[in-house]
Protein backbone atom coordinates (compact mmCIF):
# COMPACT_ATOMS: atom_id res chain seq x y z
CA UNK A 1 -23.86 7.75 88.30
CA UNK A 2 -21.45 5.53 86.08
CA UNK A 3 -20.71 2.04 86.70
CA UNK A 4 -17.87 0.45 86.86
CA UNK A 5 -17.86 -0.22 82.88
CA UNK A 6 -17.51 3.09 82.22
CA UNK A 7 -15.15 3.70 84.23
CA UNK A 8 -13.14 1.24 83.21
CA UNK A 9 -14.09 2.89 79.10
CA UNK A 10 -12.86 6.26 80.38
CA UNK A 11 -9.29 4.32 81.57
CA UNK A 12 -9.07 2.46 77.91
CA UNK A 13 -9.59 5.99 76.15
CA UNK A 14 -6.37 7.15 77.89
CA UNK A 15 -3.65 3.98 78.21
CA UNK A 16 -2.44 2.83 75.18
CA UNK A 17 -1.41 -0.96 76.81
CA UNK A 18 -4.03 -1.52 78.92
CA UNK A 19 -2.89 -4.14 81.64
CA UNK A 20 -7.08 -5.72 82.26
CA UNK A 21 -6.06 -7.92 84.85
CA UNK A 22 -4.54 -4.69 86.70
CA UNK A 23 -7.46 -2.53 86.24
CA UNK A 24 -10.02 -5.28 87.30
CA UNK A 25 -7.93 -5.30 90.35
CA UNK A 26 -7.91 -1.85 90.92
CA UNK A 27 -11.87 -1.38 90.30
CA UNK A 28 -12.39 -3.91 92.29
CA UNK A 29 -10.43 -3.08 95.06
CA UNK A 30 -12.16 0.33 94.97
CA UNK A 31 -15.82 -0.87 94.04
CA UNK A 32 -17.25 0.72 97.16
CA UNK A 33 -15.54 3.96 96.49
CA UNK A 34 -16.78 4.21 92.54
CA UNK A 35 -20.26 3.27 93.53
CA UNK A 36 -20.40 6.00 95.49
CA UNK A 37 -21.57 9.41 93.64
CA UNK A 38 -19.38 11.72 96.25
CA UNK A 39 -16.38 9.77 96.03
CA UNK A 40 -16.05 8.11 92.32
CA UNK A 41 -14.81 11.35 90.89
CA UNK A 42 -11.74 13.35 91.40
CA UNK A 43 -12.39 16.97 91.48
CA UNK A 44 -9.13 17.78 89.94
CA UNK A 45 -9.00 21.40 90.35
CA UNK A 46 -9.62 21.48 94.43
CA UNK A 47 -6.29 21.23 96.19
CA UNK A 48 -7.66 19.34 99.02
CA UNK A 49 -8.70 16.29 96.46
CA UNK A 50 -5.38 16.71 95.67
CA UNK A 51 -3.96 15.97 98.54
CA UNK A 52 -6.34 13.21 99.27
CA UNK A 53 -4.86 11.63 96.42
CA UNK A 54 -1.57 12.15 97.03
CA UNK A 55 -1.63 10.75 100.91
CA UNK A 56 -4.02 8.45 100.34
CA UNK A 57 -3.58 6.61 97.38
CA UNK A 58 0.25 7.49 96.21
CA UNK A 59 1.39 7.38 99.38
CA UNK A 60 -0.32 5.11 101.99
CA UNK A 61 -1.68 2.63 98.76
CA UNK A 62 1.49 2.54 96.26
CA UNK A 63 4.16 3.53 98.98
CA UNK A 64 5.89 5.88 97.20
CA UNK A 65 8.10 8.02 99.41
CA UNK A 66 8.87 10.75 96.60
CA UNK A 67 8.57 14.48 97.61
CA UNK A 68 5.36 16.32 97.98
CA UNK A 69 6.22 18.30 95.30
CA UNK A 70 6.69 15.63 92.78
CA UNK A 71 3.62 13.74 94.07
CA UNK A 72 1.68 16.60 93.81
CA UNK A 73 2.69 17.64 90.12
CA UNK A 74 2.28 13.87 89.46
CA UNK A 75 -1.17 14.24 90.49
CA UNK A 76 -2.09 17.74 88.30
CA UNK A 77 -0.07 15.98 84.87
CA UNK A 78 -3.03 13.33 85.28
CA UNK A 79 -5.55 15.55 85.58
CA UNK A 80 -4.15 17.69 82.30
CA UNK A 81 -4.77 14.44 80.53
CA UNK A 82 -7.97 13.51 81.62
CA UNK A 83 -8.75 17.48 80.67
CA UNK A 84 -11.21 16.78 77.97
CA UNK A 85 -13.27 14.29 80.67
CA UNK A 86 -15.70 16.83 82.76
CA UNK A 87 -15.84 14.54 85.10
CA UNK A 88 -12.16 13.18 85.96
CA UNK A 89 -12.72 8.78 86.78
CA UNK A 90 -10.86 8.21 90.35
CA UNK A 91 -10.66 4.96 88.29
CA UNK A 92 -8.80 6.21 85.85
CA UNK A 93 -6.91 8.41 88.33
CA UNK A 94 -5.60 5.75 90.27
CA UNK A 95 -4.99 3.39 86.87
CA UNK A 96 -2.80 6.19 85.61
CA UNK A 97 -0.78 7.13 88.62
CA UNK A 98 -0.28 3.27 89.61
CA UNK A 99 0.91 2.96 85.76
CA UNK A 100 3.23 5.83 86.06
CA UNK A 101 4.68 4.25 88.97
CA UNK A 102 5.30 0.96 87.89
CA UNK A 103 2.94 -0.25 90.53
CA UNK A 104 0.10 -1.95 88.50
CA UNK A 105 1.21 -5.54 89.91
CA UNK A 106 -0.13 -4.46 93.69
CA UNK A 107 -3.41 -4.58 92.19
CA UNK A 108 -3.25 -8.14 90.38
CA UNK A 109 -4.28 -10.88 92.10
C-alpha cells in the first residue's frame, strides 16, 4: 500500500508547476481515502469508477456543472496520462482534474 509520499511522487512525475500547498491540501483532505487499499486507486478502465469520479469529486467537490460528456472525457484524458502508472494515484487523479479546472485554491488552506 503507498503512502501518502508516493502519492504525492506519482503527482510531481506528471505536473510540471506543482502548486505544494494545493496538493498537501488535497492529500490531506483525502488522507482517509488514500490510506485505504480499496479506495486510493482509480481503476481507470471501469466505467463505474468513472462515474464515481465524475459525481463525486468533479461534481459534488469542485462544482463544476459542465456536461456529462465533457466530465466524463475529462476524466479518461487523465487516465491516458497517468497510462504508464499501473496503478492510476486517486491523488494524482484528483490533483490533475482540480488543476485542469482551475480549482486548486479549494484545497489551500
Amino acid at each position: 500500500m503507498a503512502d501518502i509520499q508516493e502519492h504525492k511522487a506519482t503527482v510531481a512525475k506528471y505536473v510540471k508547476n506543482l502548486n505544494t500547498a494545493a496538493l498537501d491540501g488535497l492529500a490531506k483532505n483525502y488522507a482517509l481515502v488514500l490510506s485505504n487499499k480499496d479506495s486510493q486507486y482509480v481503476a481507470a478502465t471501469d466505467e463505474s469508477e468513472r462515474i464515481t469520479v465524475r459525481e463525486n469529486f468533479l461534481k459534488k467537490k469542485l462544482g463544476l456543472t459542465n456536461s456529462d460528456a465533457e466530465l466524463d472525457a475529462a476524466v479518461e484524458a487523465v487516465g491516458a496520462v497517468l497510462k504508464d502508472e499501473h496503478f492510476k494515484s486517486r491523488l494524482a487523479y484528483y490533483y490533475i482534474l482540480a488543476e485542469k479546472y482551475n480549482k486548486l485554491d479549494l484545497f489551500i488552506k
